[in-house]
N, C-alpha and C. Protein backbone atom coordinates (compact mmCIF):
# COMPACT_ATOMS: atom_id res chain seq x y z
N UNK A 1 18.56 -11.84 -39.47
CA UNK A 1 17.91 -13.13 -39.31
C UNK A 1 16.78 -13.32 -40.31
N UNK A 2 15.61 -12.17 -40.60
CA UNK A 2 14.68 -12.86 -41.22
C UNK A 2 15.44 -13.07 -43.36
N UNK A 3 16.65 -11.90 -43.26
CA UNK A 3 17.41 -11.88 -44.49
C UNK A 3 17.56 -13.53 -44.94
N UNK A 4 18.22 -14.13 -43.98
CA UNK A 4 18.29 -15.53 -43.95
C UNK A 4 17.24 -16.30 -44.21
N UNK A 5 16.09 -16.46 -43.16
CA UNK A 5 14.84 -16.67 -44.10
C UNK A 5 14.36 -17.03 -45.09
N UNK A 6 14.63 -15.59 -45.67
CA UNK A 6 13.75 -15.18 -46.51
C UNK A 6 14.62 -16.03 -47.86
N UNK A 7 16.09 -16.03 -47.97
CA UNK A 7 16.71 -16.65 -48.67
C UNK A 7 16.47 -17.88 -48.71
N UNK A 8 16.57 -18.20 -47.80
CA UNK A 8 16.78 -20.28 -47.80
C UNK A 8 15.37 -20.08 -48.05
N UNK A 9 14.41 -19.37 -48.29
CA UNK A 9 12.72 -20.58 -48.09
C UNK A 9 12.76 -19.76 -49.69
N UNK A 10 13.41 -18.55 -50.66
CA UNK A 10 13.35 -18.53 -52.02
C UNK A 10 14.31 -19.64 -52.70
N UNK A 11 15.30 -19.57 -52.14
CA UNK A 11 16.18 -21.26 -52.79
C UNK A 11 15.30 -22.66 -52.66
N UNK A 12 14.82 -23.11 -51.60
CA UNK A 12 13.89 -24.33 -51.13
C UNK A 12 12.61 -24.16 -52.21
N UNK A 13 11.97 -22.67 -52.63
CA UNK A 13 11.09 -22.77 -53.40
C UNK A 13 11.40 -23.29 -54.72
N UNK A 14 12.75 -22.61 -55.22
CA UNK A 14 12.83 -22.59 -56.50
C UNK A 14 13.58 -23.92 -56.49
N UNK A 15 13.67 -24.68 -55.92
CA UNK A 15 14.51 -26.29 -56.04
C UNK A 15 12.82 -27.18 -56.17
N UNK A 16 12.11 -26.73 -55.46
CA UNK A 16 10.80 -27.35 -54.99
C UNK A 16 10.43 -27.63 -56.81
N UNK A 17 10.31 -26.53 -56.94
CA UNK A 17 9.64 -26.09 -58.43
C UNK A 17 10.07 -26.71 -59.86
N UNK A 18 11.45 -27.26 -59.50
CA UNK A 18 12.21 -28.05 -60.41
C UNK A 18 12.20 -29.28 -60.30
N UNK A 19 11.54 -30.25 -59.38
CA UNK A 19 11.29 -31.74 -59.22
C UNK A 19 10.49 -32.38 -60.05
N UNK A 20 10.96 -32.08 -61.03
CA UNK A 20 10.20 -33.33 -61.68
C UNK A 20 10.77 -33.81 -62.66
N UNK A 21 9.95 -35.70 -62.92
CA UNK A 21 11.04 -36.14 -63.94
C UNK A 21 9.86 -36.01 -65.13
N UNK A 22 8.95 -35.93 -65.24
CA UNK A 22 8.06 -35.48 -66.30
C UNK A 22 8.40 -34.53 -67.27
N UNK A 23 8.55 -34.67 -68.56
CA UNK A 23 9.08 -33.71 -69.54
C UNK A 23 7.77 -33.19 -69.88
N UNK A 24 6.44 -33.25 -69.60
CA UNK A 24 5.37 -32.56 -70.24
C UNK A 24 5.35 -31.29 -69.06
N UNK A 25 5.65 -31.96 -67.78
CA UNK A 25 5.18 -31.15 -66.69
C UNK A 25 6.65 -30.05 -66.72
N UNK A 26 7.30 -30.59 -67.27
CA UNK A 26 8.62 -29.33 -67.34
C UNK A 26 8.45 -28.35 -68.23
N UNK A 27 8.14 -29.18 -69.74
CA UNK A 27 7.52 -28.00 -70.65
C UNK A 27 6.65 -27.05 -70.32
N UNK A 28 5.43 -27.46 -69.86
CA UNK A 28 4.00 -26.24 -69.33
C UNK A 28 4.73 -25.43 -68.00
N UNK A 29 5.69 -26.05 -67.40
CA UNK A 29 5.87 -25.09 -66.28
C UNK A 29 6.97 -24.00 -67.03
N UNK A 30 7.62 -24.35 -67.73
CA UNK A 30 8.38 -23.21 -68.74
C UNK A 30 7.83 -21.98 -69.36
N UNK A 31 7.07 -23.21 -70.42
CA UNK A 31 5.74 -22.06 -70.75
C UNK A 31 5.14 -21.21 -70.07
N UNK A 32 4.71 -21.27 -68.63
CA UNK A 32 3.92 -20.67 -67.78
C UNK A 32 4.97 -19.91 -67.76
N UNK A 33 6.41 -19.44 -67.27
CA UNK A 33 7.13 -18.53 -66.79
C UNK A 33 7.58 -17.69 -67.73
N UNK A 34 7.09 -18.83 -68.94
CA UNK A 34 7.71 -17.12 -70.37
C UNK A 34 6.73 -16.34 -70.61
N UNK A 35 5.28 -16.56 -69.92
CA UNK A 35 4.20 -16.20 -70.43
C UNK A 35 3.54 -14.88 -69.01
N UNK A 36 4.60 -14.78 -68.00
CA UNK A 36 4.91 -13.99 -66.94
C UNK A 36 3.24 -14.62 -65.95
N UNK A 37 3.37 -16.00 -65.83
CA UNK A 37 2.16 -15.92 -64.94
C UNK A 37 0.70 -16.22 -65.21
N UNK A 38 0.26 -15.87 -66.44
CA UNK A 38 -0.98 -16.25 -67.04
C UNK A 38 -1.17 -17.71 -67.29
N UNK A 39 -2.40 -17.55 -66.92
CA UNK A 39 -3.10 -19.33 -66.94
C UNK A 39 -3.49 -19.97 -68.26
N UNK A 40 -2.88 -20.32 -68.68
CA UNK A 40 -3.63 -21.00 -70.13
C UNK A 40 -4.06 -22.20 -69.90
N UNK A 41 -5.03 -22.75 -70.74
CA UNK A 41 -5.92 -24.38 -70.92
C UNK A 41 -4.75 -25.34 -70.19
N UNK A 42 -3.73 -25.27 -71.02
CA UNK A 42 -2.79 -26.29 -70.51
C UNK A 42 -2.24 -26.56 -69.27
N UNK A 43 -2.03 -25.41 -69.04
CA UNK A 43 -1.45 -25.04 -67.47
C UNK A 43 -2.32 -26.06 -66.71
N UNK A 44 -3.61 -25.71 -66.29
CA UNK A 44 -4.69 -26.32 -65.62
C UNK A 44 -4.72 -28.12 -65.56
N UNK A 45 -4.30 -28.26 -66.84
CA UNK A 45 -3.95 -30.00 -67.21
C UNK A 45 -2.54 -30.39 -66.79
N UNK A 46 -1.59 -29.44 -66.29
CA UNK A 46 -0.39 -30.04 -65.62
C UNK A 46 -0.49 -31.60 -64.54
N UNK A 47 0.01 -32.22 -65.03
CA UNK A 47 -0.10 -33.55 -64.25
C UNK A 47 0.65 -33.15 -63.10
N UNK A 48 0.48 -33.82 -61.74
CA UNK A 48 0.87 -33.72 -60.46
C UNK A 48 2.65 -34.16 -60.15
N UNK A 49 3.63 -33.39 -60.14
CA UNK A 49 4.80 -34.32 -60.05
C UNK A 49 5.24 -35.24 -59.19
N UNK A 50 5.38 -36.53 -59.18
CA UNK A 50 5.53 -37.93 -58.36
C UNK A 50 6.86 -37.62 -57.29
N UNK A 51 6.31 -37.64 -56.29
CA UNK A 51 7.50 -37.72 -55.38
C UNK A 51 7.91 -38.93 -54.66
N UNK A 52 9.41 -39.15 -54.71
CA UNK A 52 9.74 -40.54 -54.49
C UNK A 52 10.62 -40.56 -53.32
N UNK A 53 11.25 -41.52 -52.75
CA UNK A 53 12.21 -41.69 -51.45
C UNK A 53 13.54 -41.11 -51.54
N UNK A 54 13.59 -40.72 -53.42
CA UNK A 54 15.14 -40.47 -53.67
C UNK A 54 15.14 -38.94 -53.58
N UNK A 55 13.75 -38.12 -53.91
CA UNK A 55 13.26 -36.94 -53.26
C UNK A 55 13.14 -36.51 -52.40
N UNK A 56 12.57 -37.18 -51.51
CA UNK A 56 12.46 -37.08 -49.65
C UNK A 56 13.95 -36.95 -49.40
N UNK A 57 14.85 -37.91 -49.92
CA UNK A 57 16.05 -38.05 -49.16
C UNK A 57 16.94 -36.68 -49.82
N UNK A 58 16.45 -36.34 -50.91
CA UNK A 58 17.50 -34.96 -51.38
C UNK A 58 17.02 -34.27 -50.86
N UNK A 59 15.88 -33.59 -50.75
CA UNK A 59 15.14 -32.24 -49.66
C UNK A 59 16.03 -32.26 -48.39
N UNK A 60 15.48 -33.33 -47.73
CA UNK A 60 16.17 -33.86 -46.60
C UNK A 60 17.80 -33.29 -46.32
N UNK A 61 18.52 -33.61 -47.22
CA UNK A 61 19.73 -33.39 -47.08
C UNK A 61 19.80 -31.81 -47.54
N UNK A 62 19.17 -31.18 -48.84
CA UNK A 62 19.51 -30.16 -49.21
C UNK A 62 18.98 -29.27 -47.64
N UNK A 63 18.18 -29.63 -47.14
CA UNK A 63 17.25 -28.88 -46.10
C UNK A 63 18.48 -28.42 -44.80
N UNK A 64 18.62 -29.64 -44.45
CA UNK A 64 19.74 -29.67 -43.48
C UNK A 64 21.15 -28.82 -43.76
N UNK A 65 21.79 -29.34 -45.03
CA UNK A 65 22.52 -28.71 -45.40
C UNK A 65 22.64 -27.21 -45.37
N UNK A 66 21.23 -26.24 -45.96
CA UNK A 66 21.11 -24.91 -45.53
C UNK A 66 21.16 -24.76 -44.55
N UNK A 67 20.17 -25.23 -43.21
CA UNK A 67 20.36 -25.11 -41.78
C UNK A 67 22.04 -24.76 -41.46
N UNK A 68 22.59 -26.03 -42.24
CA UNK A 68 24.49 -26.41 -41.48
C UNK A 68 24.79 -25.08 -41.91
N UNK A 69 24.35 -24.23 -42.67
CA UNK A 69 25.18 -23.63 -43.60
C UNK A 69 24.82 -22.03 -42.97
N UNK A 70 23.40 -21.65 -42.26
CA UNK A 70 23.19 -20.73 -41.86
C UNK A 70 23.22 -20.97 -40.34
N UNK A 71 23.81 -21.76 -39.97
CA UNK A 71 23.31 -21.39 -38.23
C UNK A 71 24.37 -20.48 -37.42
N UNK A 72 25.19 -19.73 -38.38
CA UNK A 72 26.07 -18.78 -37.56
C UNK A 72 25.16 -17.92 -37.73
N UNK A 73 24.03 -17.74 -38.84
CA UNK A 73 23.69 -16.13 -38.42
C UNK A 73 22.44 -16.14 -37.45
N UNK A 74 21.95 -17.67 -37.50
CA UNK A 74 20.59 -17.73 -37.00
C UNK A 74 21.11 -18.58 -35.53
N UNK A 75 22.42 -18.68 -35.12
CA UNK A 75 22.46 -18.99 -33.71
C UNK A 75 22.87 -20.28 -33.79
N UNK A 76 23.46 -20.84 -32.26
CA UNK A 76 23.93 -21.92 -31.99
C UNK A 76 22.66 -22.97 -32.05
N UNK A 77 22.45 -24.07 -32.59
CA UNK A 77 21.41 -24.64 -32.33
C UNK A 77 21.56 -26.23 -31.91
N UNK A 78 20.92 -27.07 -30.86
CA UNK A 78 20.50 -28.21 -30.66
C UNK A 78 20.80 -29.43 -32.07
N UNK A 79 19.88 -28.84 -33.06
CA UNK A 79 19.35 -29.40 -34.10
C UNK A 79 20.45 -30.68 -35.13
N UNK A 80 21.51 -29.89 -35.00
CA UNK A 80 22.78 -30.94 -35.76
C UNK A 80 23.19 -32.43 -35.38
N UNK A 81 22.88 -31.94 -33.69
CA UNK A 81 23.54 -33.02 -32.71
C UNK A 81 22.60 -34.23 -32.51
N UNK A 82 21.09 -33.44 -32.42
CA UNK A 82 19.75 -34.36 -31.97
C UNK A 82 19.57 -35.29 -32.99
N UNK A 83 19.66 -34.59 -34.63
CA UNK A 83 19.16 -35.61 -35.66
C UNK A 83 20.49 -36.84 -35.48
N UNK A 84 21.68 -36.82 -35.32
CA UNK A 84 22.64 -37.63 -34.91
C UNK A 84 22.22 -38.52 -33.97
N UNK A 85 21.45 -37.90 -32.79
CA UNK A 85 20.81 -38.94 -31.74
C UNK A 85 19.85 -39.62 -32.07
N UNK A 86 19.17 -39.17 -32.94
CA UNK A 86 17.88 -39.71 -33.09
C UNK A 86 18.25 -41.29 -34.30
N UNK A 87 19.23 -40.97 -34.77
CA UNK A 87 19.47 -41.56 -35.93
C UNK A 87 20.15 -43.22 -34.84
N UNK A 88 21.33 -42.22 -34.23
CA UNK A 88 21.67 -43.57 -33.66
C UNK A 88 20.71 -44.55 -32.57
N UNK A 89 19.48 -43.67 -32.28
CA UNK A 89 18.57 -44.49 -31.41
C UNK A 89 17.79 -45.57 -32.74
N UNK A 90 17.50 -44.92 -33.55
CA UNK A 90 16.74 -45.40 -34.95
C UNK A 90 17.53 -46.94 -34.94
N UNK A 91 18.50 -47.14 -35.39
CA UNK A 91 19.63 -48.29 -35.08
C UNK A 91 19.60 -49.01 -33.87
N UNK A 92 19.82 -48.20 -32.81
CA UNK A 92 19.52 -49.06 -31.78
C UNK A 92 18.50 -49.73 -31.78
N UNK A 93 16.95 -49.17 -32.25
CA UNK A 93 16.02 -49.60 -32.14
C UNK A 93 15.51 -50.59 -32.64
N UNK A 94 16.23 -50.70 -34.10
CA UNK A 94 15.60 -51.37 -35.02
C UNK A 94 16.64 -53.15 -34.91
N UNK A 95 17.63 -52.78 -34.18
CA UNK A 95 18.74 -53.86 -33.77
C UNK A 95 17.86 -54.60 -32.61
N UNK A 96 17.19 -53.95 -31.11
CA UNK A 96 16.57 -54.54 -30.19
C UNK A 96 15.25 -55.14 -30.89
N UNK A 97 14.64 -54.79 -32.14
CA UNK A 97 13.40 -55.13 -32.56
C UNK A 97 13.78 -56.72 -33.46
N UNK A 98 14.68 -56.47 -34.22
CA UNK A 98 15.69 -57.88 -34.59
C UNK A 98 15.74 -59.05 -33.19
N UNK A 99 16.38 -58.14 -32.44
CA UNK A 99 16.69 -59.84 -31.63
C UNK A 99 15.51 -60.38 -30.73
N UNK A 100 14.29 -59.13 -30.09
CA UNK A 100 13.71 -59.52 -29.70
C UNK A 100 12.73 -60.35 -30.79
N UNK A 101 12.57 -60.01 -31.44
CA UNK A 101 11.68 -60.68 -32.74
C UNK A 101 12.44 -62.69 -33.02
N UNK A 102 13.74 -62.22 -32.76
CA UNK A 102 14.51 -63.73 -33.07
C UNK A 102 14.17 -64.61 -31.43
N UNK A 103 14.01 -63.89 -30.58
CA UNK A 103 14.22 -64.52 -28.90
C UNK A 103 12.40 -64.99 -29.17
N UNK A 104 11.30 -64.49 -29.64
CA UNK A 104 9.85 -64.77 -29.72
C UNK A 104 9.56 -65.95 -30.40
N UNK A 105 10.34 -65.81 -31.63
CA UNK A 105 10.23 -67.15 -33.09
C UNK A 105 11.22 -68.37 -32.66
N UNK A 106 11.65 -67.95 -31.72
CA UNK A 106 12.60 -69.54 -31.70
C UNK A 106 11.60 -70.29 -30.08
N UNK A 107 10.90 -69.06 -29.10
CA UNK A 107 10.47 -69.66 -28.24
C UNK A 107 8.85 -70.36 -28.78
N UNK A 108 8.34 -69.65 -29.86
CA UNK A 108 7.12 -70.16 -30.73
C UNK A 108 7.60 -71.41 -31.00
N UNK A 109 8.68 -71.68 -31.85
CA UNK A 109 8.94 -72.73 -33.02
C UNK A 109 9.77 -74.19 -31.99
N UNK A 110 9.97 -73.75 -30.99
CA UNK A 110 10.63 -74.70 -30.16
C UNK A 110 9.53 -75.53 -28.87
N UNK A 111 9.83 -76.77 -29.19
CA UNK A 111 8.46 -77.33 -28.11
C UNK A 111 8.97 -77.41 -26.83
N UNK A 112 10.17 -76.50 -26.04
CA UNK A 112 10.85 -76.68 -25.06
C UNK A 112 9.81 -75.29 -24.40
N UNK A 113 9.84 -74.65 -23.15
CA UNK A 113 9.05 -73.41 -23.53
C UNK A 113 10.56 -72.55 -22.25
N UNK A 114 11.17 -72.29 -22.30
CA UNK A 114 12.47 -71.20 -21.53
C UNK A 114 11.60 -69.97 -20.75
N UNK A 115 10.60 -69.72 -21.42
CA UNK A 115 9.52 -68.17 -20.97
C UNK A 115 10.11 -68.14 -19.02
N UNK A 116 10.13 -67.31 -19.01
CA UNK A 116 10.16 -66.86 -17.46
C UNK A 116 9.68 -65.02 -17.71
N UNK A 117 8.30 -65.66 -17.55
CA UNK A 117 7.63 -63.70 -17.38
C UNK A 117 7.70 -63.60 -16.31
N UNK A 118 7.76 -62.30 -16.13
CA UNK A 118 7.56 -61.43 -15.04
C UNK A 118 7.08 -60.15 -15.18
N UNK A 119 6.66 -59.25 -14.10
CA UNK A 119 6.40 -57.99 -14.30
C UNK A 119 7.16 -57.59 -13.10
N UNK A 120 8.10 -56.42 -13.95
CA UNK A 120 9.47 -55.91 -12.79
C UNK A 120 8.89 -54.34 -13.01
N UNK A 121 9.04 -53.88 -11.72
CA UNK A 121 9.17 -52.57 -11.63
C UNK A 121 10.35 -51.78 -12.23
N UNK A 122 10.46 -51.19 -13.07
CA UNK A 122 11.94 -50.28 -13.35
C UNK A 122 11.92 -48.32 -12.75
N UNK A 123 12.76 -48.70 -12.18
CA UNK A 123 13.27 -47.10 -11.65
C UNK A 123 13.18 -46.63 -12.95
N UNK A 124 12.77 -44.74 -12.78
CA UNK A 124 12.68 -44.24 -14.08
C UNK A 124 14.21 -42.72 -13.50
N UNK A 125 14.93 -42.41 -14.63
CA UNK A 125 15.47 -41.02 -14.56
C UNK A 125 15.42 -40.11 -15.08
N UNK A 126 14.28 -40.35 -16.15
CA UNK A 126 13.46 -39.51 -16.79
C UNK A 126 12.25 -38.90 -16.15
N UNK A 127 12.09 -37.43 -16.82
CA UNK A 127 10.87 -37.29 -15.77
C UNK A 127 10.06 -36.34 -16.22
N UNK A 128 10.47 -35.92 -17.94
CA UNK A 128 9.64 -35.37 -18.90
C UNK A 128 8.50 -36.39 -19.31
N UNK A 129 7.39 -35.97 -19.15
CA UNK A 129 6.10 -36.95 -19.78
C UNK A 129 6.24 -37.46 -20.95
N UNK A 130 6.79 -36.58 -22.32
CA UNK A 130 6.94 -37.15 -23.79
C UNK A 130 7.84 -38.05 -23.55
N UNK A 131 9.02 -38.09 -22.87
CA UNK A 131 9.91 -38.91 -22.73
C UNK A 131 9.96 -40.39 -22.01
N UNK A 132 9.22 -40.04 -21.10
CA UNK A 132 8.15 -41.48 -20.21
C UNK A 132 7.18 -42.13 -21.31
N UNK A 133 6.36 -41.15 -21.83
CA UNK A 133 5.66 -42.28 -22.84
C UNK A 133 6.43 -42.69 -24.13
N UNK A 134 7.76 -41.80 -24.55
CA UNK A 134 8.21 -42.78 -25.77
C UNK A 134 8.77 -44.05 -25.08
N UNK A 135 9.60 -43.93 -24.03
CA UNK A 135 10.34 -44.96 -23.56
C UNK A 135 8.77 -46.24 -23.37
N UNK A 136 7.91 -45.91 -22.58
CA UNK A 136 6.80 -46.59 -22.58
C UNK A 136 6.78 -47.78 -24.38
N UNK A 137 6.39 -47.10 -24.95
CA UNK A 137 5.78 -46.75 -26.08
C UNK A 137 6.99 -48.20 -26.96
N UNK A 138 7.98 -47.46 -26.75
CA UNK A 138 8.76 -48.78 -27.66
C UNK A 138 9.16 -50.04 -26.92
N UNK A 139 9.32 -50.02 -25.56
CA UNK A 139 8.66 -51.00 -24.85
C UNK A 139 7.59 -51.90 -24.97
N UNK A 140 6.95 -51.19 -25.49
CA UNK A 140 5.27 -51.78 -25.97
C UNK A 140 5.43 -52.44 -27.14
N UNK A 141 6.57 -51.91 -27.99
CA UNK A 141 6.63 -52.52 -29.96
C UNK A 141 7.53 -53.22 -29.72
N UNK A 142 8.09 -53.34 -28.57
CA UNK A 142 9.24 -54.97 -28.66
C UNK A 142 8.44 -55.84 -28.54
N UNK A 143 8.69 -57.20 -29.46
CA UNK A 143 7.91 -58.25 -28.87
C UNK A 143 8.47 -58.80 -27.27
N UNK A 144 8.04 -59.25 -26.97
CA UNK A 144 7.98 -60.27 -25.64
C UNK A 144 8.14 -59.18 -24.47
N UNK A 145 7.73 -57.93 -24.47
CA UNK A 145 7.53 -56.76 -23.31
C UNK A 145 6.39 -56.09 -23.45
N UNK A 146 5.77 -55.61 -22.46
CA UNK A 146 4.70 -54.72 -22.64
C UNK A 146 4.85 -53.70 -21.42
N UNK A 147 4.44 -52.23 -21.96
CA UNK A 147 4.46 -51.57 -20.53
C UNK A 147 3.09 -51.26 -20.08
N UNK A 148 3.20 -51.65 -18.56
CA UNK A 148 1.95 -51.85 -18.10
C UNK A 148 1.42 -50.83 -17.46
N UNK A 149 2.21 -49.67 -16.59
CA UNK A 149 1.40 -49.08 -16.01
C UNK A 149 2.98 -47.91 -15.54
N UNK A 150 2.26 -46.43 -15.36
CA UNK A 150 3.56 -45.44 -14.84
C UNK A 150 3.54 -45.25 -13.21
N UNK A 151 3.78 -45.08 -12.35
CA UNK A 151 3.82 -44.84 -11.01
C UNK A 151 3.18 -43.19 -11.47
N UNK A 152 2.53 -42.65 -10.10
CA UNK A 152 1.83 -41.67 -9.93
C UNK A 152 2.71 -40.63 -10.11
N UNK A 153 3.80 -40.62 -9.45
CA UNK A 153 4.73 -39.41 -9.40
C UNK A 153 6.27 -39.81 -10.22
N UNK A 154 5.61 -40.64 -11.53
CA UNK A 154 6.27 -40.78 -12.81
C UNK A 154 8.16 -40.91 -12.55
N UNK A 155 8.25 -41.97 -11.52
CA UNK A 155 9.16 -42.11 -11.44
C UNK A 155 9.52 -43.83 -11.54
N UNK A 156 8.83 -44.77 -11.68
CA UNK A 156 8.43 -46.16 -11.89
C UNK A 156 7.46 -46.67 -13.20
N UNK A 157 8.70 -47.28 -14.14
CA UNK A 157 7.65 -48.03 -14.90
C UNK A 157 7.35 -49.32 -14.76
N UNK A 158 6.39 -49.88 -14.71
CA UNK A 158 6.40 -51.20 -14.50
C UNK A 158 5.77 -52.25 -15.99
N UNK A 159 6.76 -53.24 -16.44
CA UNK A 159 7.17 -53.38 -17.63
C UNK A 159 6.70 -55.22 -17.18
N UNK A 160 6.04 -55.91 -18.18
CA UNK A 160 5.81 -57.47 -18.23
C UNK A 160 6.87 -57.57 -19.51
N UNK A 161 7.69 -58.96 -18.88
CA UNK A 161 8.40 -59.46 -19.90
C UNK A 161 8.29 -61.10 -20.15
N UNK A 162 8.57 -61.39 -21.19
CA UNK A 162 8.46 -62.96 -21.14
C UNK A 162 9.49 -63.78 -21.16
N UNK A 163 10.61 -62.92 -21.11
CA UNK A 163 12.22 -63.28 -20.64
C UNK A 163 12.60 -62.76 -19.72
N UNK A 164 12.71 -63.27 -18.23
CA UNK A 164 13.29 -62.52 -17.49
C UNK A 164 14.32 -63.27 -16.62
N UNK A 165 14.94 -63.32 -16.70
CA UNK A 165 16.15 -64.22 -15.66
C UNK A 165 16.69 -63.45 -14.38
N UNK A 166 16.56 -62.35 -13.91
CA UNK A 166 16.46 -61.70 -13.24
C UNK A 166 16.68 -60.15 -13.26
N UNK A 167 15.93 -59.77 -12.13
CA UNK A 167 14.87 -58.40 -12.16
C UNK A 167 15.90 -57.58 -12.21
N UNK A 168 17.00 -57.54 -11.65
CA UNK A 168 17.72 -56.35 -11.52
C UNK A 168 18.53 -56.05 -13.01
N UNK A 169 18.93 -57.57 -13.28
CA UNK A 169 19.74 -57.33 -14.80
C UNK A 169 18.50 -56.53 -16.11
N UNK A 170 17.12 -57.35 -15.81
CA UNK A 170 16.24 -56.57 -16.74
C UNK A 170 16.44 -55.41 -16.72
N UNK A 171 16.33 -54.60 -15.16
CA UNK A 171 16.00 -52.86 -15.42
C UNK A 171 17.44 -52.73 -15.79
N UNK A 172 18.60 -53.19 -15.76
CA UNK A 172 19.57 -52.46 -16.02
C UNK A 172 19.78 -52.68 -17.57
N UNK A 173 19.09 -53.22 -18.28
CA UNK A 173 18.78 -53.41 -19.61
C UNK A 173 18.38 -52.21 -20.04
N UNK A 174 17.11 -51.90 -19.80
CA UNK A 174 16.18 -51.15 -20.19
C UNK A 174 16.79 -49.68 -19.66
N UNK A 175 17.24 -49.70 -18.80
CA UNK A 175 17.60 -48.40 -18.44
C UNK A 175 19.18 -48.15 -19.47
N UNK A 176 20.22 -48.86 -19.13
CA UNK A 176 21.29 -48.82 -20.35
C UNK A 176 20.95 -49.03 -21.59
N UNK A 177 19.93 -49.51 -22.16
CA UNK A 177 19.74 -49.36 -23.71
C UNK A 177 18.66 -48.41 -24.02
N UNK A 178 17.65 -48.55 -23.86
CA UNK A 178 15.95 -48.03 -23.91
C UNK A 178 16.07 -46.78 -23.52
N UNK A 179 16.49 -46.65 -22.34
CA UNK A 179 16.38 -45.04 -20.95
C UNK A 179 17.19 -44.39 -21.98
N UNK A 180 18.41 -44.47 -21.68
CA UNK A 180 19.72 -43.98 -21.74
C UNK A 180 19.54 -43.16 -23.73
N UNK A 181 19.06 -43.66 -24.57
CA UNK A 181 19.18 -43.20 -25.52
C UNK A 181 17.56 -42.25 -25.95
N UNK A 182 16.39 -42.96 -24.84
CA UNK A 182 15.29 -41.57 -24.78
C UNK A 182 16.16 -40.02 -24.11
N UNK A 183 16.63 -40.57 -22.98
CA UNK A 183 17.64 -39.50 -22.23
C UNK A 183 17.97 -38.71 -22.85
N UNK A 184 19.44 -38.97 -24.00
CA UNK A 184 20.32 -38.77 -24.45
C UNK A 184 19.14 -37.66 -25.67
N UNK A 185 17.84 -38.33 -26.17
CA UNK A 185 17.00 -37.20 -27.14
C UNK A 185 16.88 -36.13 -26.57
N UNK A 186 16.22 -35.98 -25.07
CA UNK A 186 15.42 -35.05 -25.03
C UNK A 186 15.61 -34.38 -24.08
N UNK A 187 17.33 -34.45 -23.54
CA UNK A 187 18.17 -33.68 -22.53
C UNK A 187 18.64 -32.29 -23.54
């Protein structure tokens, strides 16, 4: 196990060490390695190499990729399946932030007003705290919802909405879209 390690974090170094699109900062780092290590004037003036999204996203993948690539010796792991969950909640999320954002701007821009708030209690089946406050939490970044308050023995959230047509279809909203994919993280 630490054989493994010790490999993937000398490969991750020596990929690290090669990022850059700077030809001055490639030259002095050359120089430095023919020179076994010693600091010269120049060295010290190496400009900083710019890291960009197209960087993040190769680490990213090269990173994972080692993981995919060692987890027979380092064990069955969680980790393959979760970033998959997390990704498809990411989507989900950013799809409920779309329409609620479209259901806010048309009730702003329209002189009719449809609003039917309420504040509904929702049953919770979660019952990890991180998992109560994310579900909380993006509740809170939808427009036209806010979460207001947890029941004592964290089994009730109670959620204000400014669309509500009725209480039972809301929680079964929130619990089939919202619940169901905090769930699905952190089971």
């Amino acid at each position: 196990m630490p054989e493994v390690v010790r490999v993937i974090s000398k490969v991750l170094l020596e990929m690290g060490s090669q990022r850059t699109h700077d030809p001055m900062a490639k030259a002095l780092n050359h120089l430095g390695r023919l020179e076994h290590g010693t600091r010269k004037r120049a060295d010290l003036a190496q400009p900083t190499p710019r890291l960009s999204v197209d960087d993040l996203g190769q680490y990213w993948f090269g990173d994972y990729l080692l993981l995919w690539l060692a987890r027979r010796a380092a064990g069955q792991s969680n980790y393959f399946k979760k970033v998959w969950q997390i990704i498809r909640f990411a989507r989900f999320f950013a799809w409920q932030l779309v329409l609620a954002n479209l259901r806010v701007t048309y009730e702003i821009l329209t002189p009719s007003h449809t609003m039917r708030p309420a504040v509904v209690a929702v049953p919770l089946d979660i019952t990890r705290p991180a998992a109560i406050t994310l579900l909380a939490n993006i509740i809170t970044l939808t427009p036209g919802t806010l979460s207001l308050d947890v029941a004592p023995n964290g089994n009730m959230l109670y959620v204000h909405a400014m669309h509500v047509q009725d209480a039972d279809s809301f929680q079964q909203e929130i619990k089939e879209g919202f619940e169901r994919y905090v769930k699905e993280i952190f089971e």
